[in-house]
PDB file of N, CA and C in Angstrom:
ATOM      1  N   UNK A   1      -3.305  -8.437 -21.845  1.00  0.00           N
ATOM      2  CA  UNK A   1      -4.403  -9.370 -21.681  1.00  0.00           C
ATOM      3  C   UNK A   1      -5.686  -8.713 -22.164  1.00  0.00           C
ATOM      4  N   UNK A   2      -6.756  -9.202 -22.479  1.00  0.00           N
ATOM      5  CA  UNK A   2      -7.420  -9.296 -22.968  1.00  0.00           C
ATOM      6  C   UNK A   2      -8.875  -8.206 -22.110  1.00  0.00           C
ATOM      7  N   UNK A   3      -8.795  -8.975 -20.769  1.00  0.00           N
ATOM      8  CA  UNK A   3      -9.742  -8.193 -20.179  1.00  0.00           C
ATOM      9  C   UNK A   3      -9.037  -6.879 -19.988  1.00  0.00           C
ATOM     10  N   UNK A   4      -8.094  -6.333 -19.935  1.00  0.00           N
ATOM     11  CA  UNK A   4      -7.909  -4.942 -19.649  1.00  0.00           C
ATOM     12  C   UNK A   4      -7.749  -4.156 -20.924  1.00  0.00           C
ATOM     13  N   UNK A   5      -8.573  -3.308 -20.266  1.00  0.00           N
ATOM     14  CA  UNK A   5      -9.188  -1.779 -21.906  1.00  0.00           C
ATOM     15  C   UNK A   5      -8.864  -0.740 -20.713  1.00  0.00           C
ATOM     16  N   UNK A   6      -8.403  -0.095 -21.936  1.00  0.00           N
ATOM     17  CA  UNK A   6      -7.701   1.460 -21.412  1.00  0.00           C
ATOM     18  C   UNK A   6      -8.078   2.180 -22.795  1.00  0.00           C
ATOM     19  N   UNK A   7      -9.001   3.518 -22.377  1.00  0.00           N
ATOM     20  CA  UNK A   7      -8.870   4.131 -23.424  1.00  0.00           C
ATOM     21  C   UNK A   7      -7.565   5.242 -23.966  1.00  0.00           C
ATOM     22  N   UNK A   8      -6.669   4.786 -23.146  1.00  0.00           N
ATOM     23  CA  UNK A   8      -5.466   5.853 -23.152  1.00  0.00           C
ATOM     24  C   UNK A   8      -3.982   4.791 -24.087  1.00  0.00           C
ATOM     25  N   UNK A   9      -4.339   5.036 -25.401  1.00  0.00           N
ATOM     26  CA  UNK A   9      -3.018   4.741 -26.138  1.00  0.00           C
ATOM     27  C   UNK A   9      -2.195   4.408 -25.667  1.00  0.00           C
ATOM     28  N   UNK A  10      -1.502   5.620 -25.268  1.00  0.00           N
ATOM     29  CA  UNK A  10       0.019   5.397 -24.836  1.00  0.00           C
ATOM     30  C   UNK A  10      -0.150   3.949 -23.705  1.00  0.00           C
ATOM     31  N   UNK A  11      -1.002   3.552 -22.963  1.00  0.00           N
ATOM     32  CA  UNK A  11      -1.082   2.223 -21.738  1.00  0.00           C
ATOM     33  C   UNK A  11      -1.391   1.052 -22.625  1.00  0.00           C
ATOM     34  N   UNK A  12      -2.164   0.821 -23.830  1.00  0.00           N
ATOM     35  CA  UNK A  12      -2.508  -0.338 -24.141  1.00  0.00           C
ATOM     36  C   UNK A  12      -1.140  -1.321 -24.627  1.00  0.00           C
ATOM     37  N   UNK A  13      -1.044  -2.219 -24.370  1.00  0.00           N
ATOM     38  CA  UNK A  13       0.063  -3.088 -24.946  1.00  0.00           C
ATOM     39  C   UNK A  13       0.851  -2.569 -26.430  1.00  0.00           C
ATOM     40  N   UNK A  14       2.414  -2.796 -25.496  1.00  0.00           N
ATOM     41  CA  UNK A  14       3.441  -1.677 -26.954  1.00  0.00           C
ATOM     42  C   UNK A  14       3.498  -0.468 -26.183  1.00  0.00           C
ATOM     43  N   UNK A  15       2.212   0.427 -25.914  1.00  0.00           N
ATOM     44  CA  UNK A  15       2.622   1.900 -25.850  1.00  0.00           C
ATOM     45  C   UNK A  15       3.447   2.137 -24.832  1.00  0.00           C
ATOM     46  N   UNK A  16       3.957   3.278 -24.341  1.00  0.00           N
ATOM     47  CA  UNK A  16       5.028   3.641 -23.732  1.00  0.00           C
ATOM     48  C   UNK A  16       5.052   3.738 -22.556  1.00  0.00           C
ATOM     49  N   UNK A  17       3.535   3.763 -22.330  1.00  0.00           N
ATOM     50  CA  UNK A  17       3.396   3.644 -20.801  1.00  0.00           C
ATOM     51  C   UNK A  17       2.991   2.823 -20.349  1.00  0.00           C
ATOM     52  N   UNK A  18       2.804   1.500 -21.141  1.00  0.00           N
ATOM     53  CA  UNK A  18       1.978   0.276 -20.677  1.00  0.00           C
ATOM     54  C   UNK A  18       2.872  -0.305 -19.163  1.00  0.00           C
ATOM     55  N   UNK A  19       3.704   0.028 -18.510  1.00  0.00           N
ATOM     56  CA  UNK A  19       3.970  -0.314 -17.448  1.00  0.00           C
ATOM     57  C   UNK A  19       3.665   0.190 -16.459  1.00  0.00           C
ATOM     58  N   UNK A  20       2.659   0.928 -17.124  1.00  0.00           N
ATOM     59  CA  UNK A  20       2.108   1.941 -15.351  1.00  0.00           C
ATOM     60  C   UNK A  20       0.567   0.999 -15.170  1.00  0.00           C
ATOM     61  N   UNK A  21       0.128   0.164 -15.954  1.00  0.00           N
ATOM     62  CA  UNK A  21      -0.946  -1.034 -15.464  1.00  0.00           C
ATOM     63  C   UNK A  21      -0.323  -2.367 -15.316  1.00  0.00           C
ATOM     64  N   UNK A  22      -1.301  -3.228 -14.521  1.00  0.00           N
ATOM     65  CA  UNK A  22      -0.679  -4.627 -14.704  1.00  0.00           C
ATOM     66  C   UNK A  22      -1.570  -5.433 -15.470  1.00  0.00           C
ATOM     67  N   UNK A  23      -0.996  -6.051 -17.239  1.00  0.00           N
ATOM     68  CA  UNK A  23      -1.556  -6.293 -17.647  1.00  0.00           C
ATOM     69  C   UNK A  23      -1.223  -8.064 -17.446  1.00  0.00           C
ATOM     70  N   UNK A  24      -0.625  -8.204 -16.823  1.00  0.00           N
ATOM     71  CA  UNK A  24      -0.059  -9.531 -16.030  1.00  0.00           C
ATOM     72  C   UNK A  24      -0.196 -10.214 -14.513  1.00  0.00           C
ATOM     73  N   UNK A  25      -1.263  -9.440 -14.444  1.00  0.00           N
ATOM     74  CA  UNK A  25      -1.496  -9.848 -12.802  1.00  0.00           C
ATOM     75  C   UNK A  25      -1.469 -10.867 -12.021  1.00  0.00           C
ATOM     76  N   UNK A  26      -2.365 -12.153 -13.202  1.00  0.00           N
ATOM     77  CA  UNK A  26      -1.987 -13.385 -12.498  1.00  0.00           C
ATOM     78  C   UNK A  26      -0.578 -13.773 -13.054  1.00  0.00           C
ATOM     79  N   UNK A  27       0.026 -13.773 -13.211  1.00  0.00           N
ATOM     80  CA  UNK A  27       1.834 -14.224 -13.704  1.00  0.00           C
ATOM     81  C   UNK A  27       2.327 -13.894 -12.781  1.00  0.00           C
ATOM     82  N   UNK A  28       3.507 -12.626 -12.773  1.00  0.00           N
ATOM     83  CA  UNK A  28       4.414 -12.372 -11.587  1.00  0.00           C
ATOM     84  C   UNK A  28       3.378 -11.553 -10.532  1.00  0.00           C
ATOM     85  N   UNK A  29       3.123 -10.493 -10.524  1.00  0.00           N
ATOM     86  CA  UNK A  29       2.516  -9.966 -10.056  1.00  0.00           C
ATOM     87  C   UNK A  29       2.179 -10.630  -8.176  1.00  0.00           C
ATOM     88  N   UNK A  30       0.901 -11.153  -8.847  1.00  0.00           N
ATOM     89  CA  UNK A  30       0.707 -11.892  -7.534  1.00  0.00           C
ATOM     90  C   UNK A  30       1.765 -12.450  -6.632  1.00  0.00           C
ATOM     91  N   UNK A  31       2.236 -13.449  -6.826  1.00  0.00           N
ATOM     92  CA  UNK A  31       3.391 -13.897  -6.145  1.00  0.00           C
ATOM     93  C   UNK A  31       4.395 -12.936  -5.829  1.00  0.00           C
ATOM     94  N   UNK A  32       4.623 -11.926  -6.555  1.00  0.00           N
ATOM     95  CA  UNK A  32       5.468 -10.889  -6.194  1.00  0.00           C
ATOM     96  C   UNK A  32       5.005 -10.480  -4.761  1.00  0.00           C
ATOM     97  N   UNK A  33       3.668  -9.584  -5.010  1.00  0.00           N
ATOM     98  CA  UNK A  33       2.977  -8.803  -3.905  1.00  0.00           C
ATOM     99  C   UNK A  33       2.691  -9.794  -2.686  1.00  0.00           C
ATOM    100  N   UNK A  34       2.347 -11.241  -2.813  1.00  0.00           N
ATOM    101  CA  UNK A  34       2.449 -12.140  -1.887  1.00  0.00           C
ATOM    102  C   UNK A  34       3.524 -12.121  -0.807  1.00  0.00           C
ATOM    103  N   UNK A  35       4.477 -12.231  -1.648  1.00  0.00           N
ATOM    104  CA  UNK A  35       5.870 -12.207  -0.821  1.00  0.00           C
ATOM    105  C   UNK A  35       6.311 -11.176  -0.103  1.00  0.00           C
ATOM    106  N   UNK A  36       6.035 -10.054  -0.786  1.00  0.00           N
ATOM    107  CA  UNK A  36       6.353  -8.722   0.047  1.00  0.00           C
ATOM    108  C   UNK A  36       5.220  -8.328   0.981  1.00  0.00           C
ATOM    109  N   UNK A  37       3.770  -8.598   1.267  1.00  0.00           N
ATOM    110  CA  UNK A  37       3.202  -8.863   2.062  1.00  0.00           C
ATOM    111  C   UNK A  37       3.192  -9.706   3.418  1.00  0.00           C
ATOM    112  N   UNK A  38       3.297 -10.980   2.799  1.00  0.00           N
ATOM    113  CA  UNK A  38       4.175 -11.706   3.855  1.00  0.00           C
ATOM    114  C   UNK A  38       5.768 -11.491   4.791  1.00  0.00           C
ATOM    115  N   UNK A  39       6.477 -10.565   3.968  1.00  0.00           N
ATOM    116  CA  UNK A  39       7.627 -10.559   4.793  1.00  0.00           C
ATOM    117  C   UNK A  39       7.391  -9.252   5.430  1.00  0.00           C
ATOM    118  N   UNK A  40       6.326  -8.766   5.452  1.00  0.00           N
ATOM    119  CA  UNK A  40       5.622  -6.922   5.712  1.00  0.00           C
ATOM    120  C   UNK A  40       5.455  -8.134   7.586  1.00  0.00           C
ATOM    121  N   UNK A  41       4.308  -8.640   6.703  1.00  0.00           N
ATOM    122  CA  UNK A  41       3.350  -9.574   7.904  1.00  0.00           C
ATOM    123  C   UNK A  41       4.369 -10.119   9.266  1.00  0.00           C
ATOM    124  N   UNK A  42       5.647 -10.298   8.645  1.00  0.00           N
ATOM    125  CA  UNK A  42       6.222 -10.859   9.675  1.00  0.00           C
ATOM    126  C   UNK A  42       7.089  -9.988  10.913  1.00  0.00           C
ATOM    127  N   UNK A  43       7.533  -8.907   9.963  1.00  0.00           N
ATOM    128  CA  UNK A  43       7.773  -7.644  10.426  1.00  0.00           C
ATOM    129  C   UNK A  43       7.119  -7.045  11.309  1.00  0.00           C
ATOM    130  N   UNK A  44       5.665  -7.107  11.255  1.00  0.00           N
ATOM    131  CA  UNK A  44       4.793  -6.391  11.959  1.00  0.00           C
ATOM    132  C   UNK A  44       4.636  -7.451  13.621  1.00  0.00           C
ATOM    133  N   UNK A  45       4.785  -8.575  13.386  1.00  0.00           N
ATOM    134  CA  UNK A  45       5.247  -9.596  14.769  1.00  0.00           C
ATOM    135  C   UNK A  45       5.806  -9.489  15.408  1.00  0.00           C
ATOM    136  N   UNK A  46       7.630  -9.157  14.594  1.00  0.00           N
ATOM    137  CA  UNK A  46       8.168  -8.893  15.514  1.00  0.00           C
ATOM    138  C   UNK A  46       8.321  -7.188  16.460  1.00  0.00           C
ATOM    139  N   UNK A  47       7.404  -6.536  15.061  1.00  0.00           N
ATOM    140  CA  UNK A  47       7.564  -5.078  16.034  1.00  0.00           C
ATOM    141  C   UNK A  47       6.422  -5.256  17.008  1.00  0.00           C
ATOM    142  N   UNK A  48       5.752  -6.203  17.336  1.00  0.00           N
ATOM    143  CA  UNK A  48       4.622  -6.366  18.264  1.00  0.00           C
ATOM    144  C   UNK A  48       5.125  -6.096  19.525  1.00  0.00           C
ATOM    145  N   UNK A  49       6.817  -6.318  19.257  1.00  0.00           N
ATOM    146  CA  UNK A  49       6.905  -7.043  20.536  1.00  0.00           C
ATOM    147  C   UNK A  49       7.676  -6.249  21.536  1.00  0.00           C
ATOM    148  N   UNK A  50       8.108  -4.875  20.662  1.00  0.00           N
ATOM    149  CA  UNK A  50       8.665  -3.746  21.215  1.00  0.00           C
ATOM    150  C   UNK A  50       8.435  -2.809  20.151  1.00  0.00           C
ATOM    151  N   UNK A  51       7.434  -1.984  20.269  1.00  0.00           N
ATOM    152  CA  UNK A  51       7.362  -1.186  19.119  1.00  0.00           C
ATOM    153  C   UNK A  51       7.809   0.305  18.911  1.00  0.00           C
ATOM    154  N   UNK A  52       8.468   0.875  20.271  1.00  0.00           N
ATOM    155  CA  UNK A  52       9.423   2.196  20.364  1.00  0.00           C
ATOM    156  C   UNK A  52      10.764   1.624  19.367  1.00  0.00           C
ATOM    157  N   UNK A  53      11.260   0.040  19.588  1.00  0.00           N
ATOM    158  CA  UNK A  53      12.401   0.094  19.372  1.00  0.00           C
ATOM    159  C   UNK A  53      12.015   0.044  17.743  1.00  0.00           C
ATOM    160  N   UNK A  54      10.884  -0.289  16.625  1.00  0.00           N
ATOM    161  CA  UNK A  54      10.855  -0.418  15.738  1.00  0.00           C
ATOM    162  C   UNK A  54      10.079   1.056  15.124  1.00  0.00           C
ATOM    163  N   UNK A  55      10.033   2.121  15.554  1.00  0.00           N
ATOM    164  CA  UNK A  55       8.892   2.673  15.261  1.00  0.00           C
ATOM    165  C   UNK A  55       9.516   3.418  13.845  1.00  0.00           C
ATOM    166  N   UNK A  56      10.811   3.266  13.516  1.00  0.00           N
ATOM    167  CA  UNK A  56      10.859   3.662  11.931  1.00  0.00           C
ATOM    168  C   UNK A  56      10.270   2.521  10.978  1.00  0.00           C
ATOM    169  N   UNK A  57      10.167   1.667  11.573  1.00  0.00           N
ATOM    170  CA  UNK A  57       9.596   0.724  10.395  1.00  0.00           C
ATOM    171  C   UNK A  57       7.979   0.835  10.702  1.00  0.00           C
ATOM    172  N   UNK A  58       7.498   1.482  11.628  1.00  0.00           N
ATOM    173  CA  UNK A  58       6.154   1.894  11.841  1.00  0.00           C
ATOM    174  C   UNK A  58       5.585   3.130  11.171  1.00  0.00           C
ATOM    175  N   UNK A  59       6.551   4.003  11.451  1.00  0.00           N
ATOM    176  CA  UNK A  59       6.317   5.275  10.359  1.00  0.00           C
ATOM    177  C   UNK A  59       6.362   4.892   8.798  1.00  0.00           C
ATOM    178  N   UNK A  60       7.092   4.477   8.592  1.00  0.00           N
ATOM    179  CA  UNK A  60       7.012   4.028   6.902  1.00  0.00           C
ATOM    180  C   UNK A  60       6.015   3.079   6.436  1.00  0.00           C
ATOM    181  N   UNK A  61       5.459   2.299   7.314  1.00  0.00           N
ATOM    182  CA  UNK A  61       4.629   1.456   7.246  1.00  0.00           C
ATOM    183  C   UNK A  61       3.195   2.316   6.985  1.00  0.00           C
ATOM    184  N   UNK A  62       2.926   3.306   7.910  1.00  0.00           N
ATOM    185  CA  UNK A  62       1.914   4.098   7.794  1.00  0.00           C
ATOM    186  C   UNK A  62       2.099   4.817   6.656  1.00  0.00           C
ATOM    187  N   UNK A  63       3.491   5.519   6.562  1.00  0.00           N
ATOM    188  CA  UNK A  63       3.066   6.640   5.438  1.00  0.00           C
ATOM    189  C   UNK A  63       2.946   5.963   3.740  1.00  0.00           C
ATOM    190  N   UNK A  64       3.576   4.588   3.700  1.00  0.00           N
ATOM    191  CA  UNK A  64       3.815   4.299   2.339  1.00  0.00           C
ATOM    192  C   UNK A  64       2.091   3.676   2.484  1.00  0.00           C
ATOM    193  N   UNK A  65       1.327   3.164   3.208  1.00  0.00           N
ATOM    194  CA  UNK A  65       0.184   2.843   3.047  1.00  0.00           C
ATOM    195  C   UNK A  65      -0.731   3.763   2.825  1.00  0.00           C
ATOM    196  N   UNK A  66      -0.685   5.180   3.690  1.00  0.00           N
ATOM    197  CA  UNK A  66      -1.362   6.168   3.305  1.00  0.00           C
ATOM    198  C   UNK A  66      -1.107   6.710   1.759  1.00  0.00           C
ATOM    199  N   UNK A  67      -0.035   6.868   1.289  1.00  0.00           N
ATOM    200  CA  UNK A  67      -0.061   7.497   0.218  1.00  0.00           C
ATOM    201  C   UNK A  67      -0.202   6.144  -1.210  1.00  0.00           C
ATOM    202  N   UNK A  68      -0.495   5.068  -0.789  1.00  0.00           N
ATOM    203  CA  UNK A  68      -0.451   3.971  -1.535  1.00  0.00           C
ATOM    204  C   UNK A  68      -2.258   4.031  -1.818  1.00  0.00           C
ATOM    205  N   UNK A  69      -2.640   4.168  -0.410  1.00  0.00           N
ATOM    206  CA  UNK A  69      -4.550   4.227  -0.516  1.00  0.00           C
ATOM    207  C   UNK A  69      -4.929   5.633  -1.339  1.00  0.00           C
ATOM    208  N   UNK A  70      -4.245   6.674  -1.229  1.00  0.00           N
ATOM    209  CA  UNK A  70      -4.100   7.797  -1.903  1.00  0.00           C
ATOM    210  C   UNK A  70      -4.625   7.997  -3.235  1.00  0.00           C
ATOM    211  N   UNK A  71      -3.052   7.574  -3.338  1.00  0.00           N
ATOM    212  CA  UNK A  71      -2.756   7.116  -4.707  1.00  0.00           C
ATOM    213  C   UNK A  71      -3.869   6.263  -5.761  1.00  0.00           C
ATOM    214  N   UNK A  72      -4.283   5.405  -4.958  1.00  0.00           N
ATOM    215  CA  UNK A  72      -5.157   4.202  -5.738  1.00  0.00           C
ATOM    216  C   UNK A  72      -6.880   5.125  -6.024  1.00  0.00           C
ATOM    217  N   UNK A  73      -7.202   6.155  -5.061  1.00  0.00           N
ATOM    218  CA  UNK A  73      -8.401   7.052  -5.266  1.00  0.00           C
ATOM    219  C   UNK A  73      -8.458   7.192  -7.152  1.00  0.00           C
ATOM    220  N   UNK A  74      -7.538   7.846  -7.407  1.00  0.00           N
ATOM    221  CA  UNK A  74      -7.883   8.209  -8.605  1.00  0.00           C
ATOM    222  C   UNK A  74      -8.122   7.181  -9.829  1.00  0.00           C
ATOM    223  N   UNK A  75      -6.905   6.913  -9.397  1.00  0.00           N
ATOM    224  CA  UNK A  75      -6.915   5.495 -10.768  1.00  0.00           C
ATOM    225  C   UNK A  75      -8.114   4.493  -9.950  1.00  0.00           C
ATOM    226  N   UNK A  76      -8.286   4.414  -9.131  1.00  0.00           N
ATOM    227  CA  UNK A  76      -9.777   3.692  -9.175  1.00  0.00           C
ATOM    228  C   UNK A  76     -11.309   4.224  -9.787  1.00  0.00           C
ATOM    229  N   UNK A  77     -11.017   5.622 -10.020  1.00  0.00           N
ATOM    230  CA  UNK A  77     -11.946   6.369 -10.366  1.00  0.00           C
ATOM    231  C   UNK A  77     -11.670   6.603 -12.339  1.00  0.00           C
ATOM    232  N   UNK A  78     -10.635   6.000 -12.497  1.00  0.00           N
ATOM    233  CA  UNK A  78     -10.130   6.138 -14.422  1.00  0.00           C
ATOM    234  C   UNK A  78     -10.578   5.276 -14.692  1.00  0.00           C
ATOM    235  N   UNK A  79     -10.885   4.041 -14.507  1.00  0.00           N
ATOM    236  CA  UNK A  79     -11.167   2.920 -15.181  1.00  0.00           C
ATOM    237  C   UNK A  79     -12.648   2.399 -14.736  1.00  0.00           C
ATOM    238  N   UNK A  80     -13.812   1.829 -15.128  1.00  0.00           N
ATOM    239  CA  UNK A  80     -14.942   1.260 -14.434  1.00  0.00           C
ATOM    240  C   UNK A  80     -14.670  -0.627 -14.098  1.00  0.00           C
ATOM    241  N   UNK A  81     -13.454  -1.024 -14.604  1.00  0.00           N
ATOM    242  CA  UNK A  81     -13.461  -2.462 -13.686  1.00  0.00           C
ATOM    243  C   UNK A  81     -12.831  -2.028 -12.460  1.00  0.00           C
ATOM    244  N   UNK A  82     -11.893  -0.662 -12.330  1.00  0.00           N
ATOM    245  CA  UNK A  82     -11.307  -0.745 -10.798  1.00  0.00           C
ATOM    246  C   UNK A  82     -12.246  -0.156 -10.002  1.00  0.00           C
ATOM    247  N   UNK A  83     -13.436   0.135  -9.964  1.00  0.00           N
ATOM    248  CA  UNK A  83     -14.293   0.792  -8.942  1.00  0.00           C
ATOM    249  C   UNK A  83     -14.299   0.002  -7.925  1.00  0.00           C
ATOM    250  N   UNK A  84     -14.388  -1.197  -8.105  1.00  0.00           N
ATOM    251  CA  UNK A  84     -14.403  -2.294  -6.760  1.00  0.00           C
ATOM    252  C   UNK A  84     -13.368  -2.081  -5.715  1.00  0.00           C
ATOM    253  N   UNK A  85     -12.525  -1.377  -6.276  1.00  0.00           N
ATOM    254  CA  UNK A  85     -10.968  -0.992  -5.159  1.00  0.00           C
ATOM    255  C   UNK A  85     -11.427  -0.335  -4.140  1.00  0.00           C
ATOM    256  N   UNK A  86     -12.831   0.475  -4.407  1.00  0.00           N
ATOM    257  CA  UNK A  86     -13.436   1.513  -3.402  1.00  0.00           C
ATOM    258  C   UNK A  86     -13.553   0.782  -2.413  1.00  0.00           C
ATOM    259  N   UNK A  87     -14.303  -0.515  -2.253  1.00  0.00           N
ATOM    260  CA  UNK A  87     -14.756  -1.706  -1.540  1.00  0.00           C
ATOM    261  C   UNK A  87     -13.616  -2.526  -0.501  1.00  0.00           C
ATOM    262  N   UNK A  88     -12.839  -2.861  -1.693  1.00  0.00           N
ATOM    263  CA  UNK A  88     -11.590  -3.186  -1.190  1.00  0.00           C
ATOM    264  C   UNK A  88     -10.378  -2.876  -0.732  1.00  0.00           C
ATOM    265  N   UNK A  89      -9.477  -2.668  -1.421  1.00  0.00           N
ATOM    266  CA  UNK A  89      -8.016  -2.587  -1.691  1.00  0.00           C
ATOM    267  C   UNK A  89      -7.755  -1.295  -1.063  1.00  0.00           C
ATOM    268  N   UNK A  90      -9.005  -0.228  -1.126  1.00  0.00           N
ATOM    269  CA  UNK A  90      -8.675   1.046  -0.637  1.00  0.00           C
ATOM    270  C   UNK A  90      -9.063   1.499   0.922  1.00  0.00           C
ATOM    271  N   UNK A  91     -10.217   0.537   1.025  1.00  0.00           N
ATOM    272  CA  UNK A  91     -10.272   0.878   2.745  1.00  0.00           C
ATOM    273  C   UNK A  91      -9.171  -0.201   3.105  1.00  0.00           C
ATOM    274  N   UNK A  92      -8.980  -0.768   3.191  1.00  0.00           N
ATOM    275  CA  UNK A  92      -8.170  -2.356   3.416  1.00  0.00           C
ATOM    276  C   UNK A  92      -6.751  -0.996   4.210  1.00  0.00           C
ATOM    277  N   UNK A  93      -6.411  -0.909   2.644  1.00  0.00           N
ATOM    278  CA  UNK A  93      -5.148   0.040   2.965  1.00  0.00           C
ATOM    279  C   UNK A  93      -5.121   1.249   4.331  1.00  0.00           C
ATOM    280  N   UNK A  94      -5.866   2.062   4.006  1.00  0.00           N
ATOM    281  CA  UNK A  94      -6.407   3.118   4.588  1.00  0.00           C
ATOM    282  C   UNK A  94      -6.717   3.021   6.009  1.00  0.00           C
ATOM    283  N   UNK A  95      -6.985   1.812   6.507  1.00  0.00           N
ATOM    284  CA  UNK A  95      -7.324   1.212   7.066  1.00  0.00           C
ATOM    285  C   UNK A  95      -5.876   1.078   8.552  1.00  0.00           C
ATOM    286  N   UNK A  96      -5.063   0.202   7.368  1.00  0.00           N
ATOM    287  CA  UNK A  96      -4.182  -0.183   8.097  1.00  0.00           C
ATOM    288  C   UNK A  96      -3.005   1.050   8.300  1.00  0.00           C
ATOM    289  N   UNK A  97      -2.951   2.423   7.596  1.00  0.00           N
ATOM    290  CA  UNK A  97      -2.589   3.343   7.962  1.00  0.00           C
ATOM    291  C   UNK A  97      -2.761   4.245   8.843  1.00  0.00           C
ATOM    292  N   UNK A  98      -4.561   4.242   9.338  1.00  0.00           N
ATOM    293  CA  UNK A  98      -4.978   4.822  10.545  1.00  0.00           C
ATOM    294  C   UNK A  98      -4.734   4.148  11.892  1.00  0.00           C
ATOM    295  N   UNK A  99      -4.790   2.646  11.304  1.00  0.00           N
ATOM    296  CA  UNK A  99      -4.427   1.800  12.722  1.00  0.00           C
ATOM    297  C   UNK A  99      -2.793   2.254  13.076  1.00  0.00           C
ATOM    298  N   UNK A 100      -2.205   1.999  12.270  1.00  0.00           N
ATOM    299  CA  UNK A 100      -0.813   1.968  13.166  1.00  0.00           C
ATOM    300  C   UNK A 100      -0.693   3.697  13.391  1.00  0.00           C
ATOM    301  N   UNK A 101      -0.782   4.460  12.674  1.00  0.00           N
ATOM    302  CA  UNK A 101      -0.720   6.173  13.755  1.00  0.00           C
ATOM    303  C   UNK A 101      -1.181   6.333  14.504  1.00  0.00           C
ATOM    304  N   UNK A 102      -2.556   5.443  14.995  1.00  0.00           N
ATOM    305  CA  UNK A 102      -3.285   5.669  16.359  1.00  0.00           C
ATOM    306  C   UNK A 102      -2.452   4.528  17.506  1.00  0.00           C
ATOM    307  N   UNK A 103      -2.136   3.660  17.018  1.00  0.00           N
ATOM    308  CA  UNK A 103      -1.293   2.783  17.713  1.00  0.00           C
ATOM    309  C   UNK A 103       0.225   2.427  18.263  1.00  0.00           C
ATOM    310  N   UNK A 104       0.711   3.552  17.151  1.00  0.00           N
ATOM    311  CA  UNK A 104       2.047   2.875  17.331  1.00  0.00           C
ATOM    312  C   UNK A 104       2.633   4.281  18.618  1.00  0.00           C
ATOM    313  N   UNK A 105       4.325   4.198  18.848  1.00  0.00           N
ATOM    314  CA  UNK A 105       4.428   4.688  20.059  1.00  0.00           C
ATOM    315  C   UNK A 105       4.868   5.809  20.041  1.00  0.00           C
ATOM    316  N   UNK A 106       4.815   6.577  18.770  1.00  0.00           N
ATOM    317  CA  UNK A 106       5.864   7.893  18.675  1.00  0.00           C
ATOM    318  C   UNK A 106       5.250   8.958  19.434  1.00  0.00           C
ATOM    319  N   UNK A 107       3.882   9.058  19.934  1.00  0.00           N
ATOM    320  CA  UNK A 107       3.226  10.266  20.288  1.00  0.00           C
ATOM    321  C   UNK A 107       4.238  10.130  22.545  1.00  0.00           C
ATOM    322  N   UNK A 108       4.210   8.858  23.087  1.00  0.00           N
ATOM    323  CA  UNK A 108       4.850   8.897  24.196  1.00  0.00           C
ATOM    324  C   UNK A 108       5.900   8.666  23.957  1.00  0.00           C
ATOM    325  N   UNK A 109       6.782   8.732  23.193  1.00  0.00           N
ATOM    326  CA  UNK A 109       8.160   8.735  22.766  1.00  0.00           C
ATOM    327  C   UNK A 109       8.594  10.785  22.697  1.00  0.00           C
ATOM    328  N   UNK A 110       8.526  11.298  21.907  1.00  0.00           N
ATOM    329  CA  UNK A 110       8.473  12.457  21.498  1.00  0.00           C
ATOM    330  C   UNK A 110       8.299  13.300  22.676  1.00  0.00           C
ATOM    331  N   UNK A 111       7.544  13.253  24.088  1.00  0.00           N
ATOM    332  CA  UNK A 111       6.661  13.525  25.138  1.00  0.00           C
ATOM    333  C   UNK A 111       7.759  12.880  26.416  1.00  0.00           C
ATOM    334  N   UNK A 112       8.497  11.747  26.148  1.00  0.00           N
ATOM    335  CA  UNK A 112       9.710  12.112  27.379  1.00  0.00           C
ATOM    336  C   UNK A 112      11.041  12.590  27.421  1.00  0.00           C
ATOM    337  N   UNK A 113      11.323  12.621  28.379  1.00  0.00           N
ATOM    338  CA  UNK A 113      12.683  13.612  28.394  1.00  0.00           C
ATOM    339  C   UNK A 113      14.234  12.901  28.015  1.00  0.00           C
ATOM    340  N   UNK A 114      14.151  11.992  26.942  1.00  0.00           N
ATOM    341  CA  UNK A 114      14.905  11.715  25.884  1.00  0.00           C
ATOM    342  C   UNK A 114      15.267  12.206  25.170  1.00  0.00           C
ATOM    343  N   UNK A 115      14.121  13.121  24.515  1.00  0.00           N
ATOM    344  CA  UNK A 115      14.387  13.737  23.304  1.00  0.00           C
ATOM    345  C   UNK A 115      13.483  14.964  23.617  1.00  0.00           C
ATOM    346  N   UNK A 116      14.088  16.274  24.624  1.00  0.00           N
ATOM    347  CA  UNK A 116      13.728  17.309  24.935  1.00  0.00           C
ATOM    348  C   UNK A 116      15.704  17.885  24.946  1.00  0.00           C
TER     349      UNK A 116
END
C-alpha cells in the first residue's frame, strides 16, 4: 500500500522481508486480530471466575503481552508514522501485562502447602 514507506529494501513490496510489516492492515489483518482478541476477551471471563484454576492461561497472557509491548518499543521507534504506538498500542499492552501479575493468583498459590 501506498501509505507505508520503509526505507529498508529488503521490507518494501516483493522484498524478502516484506512480511515482517503489514502492508494490508485493513484486509485480513484487522478481522484477524479482532477475532483473536475477542476470543482472548472471553477467556479472561471465564478465568474471572476462578483464577488459581486458570492461572496458566494467566501467565501466558502476561508474558506474551509483556514481550509483545517489548517488542513493539523499537519498531515504534524505526518508522515516524508508528510513533503514535507510544500513545497507544504500547501502554494499552503494557498495561494489561502489569495488571494481571499484580492480580492474578500465583504469588498465594506458590505460598501454600500444596506445593512445598
Amino acid at each position: 500500500m501506498d501509505w507505508i514507506r520503509t526505507s529498508d529494501p529488503l521490507q518494501r513490496p516483493g522484498g524478502s522481508l516484506n512480511w515482517l510489516i503489514w502492508d494490508d492492515v485493513f484486509g485480513h489483518v484487522a478481522p484477524m486480530l479482532f477475532v483473536i482478541y475477542l476470543t482472548w476477551g472471553v477467556y479472561y471471563i471465564v478465568t474471572a471466575k476462578d483464577p488459581a484454576k486458570y492461572l496458566s492461561f494467566l501467565n501466558f497472557s502476561m508474558w506474551a503481552n509483556l514481550f509483545h509491548g517489548l517488542l513493539m518499543i523499537p519498531m515504534a521507534f524505526s518508522e515516524t508514522i508508528y510513533h503514535s504506538k507510544f500513545l497507544t498500542d504500547i501502554p494499552f499492552i503494557l498495561i494489561v501485562s502489569i495488571t494481571i501479575y499484580a492480580w492474578r493468583p500465583g504469588k498465594i498459590q506458590r505460598s501454600s502447602s500444596v506445593y512445598k
